[in-house]
N, C-alpha and C. Protein backbone atom coordinates (compact mmCIF):
# COMPACT_ATOMS: atom_id res chain seq x y z
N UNK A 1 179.71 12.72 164.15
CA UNK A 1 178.68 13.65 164.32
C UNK A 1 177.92 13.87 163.03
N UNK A 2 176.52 13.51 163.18
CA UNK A 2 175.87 13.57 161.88
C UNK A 2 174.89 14.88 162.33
N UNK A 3 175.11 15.64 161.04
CA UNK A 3 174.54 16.52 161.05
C UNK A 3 172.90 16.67 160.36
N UNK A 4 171.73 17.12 161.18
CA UNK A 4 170.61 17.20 161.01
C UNK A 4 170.77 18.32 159.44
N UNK A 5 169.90 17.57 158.39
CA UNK A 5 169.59 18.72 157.57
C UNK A 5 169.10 19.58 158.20
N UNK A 6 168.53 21.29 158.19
CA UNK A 6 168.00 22.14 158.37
C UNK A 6 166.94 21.94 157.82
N UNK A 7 165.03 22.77 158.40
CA UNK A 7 164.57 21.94 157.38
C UNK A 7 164.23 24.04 156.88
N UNK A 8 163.30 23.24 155.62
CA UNK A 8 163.50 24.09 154.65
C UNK A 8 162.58 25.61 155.29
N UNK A 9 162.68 26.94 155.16
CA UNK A 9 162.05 28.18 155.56
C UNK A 9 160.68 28.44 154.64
N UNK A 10 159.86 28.18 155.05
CA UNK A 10 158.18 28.20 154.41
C UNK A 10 158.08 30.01 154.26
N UNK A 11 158.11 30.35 153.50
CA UNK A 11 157.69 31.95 153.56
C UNK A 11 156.04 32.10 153.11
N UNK A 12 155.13 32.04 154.25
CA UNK A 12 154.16 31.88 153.86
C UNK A 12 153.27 33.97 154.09
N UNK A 13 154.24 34.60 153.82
CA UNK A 13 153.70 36.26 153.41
C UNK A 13 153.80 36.32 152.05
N UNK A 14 154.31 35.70 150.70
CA UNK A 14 154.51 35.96 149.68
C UNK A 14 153.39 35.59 148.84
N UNK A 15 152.54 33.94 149.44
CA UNK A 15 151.59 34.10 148.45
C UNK A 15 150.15 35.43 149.06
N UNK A 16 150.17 35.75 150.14
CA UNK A 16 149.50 36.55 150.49
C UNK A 16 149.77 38.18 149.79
N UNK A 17 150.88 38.63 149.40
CA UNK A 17 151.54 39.36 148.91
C UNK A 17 150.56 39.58 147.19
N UNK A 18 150.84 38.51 146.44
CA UNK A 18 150.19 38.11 145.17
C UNK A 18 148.64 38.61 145.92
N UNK A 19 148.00 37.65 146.51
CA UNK A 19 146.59 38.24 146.65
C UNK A 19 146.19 39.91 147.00
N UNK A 20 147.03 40.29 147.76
CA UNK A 20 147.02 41.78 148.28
C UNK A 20 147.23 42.59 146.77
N UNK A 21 147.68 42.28 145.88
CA UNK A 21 147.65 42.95 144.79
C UNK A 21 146.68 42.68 143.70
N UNK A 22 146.39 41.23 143.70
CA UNK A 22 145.11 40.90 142.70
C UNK A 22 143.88 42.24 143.40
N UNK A 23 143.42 41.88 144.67
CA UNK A 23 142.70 42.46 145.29
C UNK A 23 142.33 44.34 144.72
N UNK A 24 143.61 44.84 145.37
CA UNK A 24 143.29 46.43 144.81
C UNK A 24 143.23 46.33 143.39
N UNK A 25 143.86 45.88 142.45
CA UNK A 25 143.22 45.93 141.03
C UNK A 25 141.91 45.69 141.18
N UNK A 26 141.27 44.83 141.61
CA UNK A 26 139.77 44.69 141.65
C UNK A 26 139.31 45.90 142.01
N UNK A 27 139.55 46.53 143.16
CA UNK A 27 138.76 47.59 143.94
C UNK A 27 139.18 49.16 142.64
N UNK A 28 140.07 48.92 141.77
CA UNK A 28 140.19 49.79 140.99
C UNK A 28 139.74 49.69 139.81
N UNK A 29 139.50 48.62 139.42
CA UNK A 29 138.26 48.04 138.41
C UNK A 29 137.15 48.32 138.70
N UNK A 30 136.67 48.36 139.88
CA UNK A 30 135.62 48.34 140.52
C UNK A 30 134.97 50.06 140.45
N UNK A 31 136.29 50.38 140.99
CA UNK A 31 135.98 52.18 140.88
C UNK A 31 135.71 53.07 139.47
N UNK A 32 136.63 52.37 138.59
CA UNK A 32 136.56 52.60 137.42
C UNK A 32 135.27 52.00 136.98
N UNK A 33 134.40 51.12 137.05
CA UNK A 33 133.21 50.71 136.55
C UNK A 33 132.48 51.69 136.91
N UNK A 34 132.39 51.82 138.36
CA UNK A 34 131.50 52.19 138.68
C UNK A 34 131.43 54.07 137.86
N UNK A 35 132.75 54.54 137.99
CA UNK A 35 133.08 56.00 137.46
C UNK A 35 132.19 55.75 135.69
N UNK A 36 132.60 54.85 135.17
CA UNK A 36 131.67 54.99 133.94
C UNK A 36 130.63 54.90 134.13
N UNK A 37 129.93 54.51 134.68
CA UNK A 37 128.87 53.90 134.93
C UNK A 37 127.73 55.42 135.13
N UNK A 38 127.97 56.06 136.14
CA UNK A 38 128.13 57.17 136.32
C UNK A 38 128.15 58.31 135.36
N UNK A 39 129.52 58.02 134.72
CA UNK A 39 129.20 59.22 133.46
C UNK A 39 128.14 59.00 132.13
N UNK A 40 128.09 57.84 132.28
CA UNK A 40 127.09 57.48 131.12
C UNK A 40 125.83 58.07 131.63
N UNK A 41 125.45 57.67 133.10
CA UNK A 41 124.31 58.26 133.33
C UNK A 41 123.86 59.46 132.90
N UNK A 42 124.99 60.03 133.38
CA UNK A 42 124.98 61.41 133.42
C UNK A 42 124.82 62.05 131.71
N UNK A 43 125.72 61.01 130.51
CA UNK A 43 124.87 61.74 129.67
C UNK A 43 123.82 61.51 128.72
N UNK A 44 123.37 60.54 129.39
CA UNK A 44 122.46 59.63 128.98
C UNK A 44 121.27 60.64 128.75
N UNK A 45 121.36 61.11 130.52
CA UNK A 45 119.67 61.66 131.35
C UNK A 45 119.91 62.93 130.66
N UNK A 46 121.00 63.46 130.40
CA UNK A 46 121.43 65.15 130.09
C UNK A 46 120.66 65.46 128.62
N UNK A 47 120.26 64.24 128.13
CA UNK A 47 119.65 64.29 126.40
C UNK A 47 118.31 65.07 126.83
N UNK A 48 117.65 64.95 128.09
CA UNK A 48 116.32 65.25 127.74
C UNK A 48 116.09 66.55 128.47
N UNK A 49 115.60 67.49 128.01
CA UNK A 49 115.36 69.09 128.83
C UNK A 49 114.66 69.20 130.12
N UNK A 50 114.02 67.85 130.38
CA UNK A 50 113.83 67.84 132.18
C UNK A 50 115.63 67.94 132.85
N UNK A 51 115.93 67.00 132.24
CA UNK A 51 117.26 65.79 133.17
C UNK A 51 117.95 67.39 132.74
N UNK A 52 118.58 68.22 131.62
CA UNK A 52 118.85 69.35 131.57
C UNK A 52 118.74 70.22 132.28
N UNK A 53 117.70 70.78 132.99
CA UNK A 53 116.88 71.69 133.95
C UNK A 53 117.44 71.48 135.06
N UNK A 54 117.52 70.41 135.56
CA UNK A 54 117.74 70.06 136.42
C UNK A 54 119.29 69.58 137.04
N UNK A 55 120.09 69.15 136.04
CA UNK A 55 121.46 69.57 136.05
C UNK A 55 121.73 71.17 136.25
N UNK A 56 121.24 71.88 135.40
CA UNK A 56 121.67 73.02 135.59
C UNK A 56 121.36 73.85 137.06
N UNK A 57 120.40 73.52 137.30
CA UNK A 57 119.90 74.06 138.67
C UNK A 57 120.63 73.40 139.72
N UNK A 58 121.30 72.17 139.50
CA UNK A 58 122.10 71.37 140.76
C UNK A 58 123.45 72.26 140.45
N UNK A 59 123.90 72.34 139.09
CA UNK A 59 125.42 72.95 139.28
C UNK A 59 125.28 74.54 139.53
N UNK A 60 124.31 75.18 139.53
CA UNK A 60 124.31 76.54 139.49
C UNK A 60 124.83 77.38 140.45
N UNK A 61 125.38 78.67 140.43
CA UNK A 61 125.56 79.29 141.63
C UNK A 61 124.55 80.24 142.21
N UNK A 62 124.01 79.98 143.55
CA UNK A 62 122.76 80.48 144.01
C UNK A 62 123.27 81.79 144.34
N UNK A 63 124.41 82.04 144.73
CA UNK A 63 124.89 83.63 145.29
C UNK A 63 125.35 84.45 144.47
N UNK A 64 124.50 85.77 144.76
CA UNK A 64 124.93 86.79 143.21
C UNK A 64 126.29 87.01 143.79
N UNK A 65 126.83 87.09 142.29
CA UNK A 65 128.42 87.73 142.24
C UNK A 65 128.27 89.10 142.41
N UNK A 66 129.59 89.47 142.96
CA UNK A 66 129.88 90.39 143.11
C UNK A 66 130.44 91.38 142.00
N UNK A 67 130.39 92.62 141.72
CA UNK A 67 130.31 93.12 140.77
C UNK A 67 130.52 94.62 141.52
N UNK A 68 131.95 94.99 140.60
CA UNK A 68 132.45 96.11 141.20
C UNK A 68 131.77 97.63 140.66
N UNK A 69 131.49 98.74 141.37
CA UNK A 69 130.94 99.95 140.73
C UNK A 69 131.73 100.81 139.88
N UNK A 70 131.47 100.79 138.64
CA UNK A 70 132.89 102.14 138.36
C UNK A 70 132.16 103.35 139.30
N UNK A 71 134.00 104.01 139.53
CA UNK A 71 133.84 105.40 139.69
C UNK A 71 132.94 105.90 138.65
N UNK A 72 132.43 107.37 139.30
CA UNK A 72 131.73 108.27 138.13
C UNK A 72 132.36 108.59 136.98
N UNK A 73 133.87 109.23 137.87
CA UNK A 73 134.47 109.59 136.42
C UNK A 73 135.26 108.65 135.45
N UNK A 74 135.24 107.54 135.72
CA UNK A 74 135.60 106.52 135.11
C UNK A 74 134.65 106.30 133.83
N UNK A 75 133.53 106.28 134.12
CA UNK A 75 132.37 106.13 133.94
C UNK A 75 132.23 107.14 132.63
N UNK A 76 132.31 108.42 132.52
CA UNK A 76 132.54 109.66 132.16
C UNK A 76 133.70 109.56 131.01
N UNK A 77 134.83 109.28 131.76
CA UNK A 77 136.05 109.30 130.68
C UNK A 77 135.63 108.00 129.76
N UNK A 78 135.26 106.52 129.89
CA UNK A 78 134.75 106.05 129.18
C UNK A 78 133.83 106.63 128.08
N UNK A 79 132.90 106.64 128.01
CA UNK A 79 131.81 107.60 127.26
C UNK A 79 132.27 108.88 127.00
N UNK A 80 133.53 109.82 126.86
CA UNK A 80 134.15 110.33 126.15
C UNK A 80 134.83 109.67 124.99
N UNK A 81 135.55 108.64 126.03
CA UNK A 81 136.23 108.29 124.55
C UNK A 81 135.41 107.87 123.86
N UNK A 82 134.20 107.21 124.38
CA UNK A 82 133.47 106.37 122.46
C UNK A 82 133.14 106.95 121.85
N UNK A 83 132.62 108.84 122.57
CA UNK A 83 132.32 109.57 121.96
C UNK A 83 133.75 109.86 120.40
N UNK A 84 134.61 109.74 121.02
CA UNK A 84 135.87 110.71 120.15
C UNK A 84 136.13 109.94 119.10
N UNK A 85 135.80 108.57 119.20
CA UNK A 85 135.79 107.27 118.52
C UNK A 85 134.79 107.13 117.58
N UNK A 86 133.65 107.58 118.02
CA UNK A 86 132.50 107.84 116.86
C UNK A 86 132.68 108.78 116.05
N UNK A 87 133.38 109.89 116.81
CA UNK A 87 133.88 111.33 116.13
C UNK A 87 135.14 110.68 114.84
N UNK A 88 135.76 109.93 114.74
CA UNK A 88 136.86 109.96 114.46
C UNK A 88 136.43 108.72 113.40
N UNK A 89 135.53 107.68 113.30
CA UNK A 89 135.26 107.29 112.54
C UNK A 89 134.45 107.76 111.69
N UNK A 90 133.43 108.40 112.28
CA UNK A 90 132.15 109.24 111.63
C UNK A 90 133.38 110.32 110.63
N UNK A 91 134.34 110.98 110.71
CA UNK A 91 134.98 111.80 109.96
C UNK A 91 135.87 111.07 109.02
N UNK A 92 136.62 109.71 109.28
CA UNK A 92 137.08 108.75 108.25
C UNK A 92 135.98 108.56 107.00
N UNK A 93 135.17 108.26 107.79
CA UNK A 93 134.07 107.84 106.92
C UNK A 93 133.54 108.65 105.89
N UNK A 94 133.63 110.02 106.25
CA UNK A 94 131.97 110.97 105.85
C UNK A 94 133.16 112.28 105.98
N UNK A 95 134.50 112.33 106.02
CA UNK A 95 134.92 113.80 105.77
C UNK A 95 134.26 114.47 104.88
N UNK A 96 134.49 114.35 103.72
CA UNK A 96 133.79 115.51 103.00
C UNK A 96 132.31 116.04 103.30
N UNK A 97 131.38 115.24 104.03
CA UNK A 97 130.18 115.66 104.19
C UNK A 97 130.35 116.43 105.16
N UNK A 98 131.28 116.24 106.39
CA UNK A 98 131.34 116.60 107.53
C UNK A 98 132.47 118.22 107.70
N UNK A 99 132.87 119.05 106.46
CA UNK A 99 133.97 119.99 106.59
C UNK A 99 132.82 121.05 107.11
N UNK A 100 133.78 121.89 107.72
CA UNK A 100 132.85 122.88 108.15
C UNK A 100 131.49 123.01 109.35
N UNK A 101 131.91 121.50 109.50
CA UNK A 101 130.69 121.46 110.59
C UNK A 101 131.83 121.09 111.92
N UNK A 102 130.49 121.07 112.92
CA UNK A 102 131.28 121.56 114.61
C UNK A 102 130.38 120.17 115.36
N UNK A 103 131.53 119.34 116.20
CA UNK A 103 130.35 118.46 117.06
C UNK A 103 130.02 118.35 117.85
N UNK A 104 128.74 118.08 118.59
CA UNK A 104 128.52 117.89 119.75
C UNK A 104 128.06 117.06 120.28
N UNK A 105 128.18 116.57 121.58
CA UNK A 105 127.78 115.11 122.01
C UNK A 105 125.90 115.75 122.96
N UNK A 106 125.65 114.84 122.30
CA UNK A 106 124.10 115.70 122.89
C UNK A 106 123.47 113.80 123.93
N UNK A 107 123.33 114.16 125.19
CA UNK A 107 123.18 113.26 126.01
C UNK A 107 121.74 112.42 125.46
N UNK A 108 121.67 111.03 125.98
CA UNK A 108 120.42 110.17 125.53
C UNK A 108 120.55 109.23 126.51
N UNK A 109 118.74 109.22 126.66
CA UNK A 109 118.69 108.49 127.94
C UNK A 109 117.40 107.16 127.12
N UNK A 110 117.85 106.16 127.24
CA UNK A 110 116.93 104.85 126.99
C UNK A 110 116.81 104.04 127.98
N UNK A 111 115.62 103.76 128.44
CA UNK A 111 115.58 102.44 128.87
C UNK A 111 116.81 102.28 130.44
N UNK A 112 116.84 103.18 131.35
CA UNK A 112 117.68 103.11 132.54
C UNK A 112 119.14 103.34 132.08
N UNK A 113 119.54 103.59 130.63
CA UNK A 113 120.78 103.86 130.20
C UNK A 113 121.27 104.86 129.66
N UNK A 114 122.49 105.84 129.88
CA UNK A 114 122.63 106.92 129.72
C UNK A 114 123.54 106.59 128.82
N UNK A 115 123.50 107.30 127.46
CA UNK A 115 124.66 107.61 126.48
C UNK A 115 124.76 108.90 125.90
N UNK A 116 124.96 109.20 124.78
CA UNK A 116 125.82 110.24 124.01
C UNK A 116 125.20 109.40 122.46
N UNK A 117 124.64 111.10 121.77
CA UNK A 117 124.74 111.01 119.80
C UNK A 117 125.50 112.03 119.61
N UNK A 118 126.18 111.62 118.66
CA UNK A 118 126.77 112.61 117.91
C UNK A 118 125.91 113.60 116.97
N UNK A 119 126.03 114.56 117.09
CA UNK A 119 125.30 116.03 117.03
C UNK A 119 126.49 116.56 116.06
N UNK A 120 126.18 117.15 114.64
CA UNK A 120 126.71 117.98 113.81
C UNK A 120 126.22 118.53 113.19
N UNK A 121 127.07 120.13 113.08
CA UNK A 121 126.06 121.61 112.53
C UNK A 121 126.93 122.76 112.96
N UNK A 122 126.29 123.61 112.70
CA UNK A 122 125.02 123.89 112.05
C UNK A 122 124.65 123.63 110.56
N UNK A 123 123.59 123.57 110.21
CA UNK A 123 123.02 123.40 108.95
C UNK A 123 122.28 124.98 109.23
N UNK A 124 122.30 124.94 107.31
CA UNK A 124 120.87 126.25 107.51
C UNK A 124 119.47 125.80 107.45
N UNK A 125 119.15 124.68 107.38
CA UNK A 125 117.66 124.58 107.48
C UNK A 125 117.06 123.16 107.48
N UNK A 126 116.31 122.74 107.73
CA UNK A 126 115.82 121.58 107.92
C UNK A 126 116.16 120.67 106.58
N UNK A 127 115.46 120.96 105.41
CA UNK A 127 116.28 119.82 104.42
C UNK A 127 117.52 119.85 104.06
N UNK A 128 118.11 120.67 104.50
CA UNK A 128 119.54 120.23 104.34
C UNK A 128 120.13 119.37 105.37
N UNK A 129 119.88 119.57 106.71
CA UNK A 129 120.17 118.30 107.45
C UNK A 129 119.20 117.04 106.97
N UNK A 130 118.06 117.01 106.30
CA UNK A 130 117.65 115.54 106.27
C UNK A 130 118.44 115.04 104.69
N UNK A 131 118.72 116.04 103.80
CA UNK A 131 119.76 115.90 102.84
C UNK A 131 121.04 114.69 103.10
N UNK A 132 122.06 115.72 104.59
CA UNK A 132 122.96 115.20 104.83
C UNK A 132 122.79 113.56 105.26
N UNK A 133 121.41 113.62 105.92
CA UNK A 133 121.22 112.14 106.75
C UNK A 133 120.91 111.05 105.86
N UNK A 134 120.19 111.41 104.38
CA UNK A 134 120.44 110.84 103.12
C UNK A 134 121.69 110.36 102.92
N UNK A 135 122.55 111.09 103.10
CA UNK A 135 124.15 110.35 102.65
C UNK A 135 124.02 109.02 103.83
N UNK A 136 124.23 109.65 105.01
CA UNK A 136 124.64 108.73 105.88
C UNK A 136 123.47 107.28 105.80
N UNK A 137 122.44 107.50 105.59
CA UNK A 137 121.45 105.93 105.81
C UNK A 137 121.75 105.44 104.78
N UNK A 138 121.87 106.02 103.42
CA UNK A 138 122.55 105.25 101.94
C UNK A 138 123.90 104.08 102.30
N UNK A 139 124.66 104.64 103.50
CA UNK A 139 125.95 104.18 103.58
C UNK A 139 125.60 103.09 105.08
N UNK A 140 124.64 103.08 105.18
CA UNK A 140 123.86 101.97 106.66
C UNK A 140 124.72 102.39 107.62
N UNK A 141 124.42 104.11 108.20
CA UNK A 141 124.65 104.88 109.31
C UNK A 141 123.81 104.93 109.78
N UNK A 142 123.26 105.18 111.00
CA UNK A 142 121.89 105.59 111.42
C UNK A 142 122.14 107.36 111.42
N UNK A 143 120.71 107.85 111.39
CA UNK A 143 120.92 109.21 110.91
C UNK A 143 119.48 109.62 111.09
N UNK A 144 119.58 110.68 112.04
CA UNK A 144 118.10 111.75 112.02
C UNK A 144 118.47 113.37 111.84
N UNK A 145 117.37 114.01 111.59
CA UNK A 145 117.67 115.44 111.80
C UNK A 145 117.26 115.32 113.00
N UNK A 146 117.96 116.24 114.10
CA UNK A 146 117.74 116.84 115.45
C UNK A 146 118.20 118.40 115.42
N UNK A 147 117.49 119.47 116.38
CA UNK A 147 118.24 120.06 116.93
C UNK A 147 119.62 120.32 117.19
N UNK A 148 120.35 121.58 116.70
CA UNK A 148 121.39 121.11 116.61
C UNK A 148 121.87 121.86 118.52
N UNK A 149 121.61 120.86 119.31
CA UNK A 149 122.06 121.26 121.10
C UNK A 149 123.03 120.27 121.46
N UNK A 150 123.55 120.19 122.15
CA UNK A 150 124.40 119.28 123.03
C UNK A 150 126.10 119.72 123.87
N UNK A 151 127.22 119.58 124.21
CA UNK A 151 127.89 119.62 125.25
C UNK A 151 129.00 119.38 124.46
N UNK A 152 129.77 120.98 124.19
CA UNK A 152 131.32 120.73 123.29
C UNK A 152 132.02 119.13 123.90
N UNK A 153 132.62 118.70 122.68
CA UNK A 153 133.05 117.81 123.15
C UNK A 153 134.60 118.07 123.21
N UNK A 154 135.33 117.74 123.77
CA UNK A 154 136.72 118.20 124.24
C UNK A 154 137.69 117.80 123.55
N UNK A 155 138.46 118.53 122.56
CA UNK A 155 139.25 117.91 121.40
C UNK A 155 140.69 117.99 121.81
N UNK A 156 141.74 116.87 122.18
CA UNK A 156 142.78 116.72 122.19
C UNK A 156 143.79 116.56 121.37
């Protein structure tokens, strides 16, 4: 009994295997070209204040944000404290000018915005408060004579 060699098993998925992988490297070469390709554009055109303008207006957000209201008295206790804070540096600063005097936060309205000056006195007479305000503009404070009116301020 003579036995037939077997003949040999052709595995013909393996060189297909090799190509299936050359392949996606290409398509990832490909992506990657093209991705530079792309960013260069992008900052190529970005040099000139049209191509600028116009980036910015493509990335922009068209819908106003939202933006929370303070409470009033939030609002209030804030602008106390900067008041007490002005108080408290204004007296680091300027104690000795400031013994004997009393402060008050006297309200100011600019331009749709409500704040607070610091108000100190009494003085006895007009050049002596523009005296005192001499110290303070020498030392690049801002400084006027006013009236001495405004709203005890609440000392803790």
């Amino acid at each position: 009994m003579a036995t037939e060699p077997a003949p040999a098993e052709i595995n013909l998925r393996e060189p297909r295997k090799r190509g299936r992988h050359f392949s996606a490297l290409l398509w990832l070469g490909g992506w990657g070209v093209a991705t530079a390709v792309a960013l260069s554009a992008l900052a190529i055109t970005s040099q000139t204040q049209t191509a600028t303008d116009r980036l910015r207006s493509i990335f922009a957000v068209s819908e106003p944000s939202a933006v929370a209201q303070m409470p009033p008295r939030v609002a209030q206790l804030e602008l106390e404290t900067q008041m007490l804070t002005e108080q408290v540096r204004a007296k680091a600063n300027f104690g000795p000018l400031l013994s004997n005097l009393h402060p008050l936060a006297a309200p100011e309205r600019r331009q749709g915005k409500t704040g607070y000056r610091l108000v100190v006195g009494p003085l006895p007479n007009s050049p002596a408060a523009t005296g005192l305000c001499a110290h303070f503009n020498a030392a690049h404070t801002p400084c006027r004579a006013v009236k001495f009116e405004g709203e005890q301020i609440a000392q803790r």
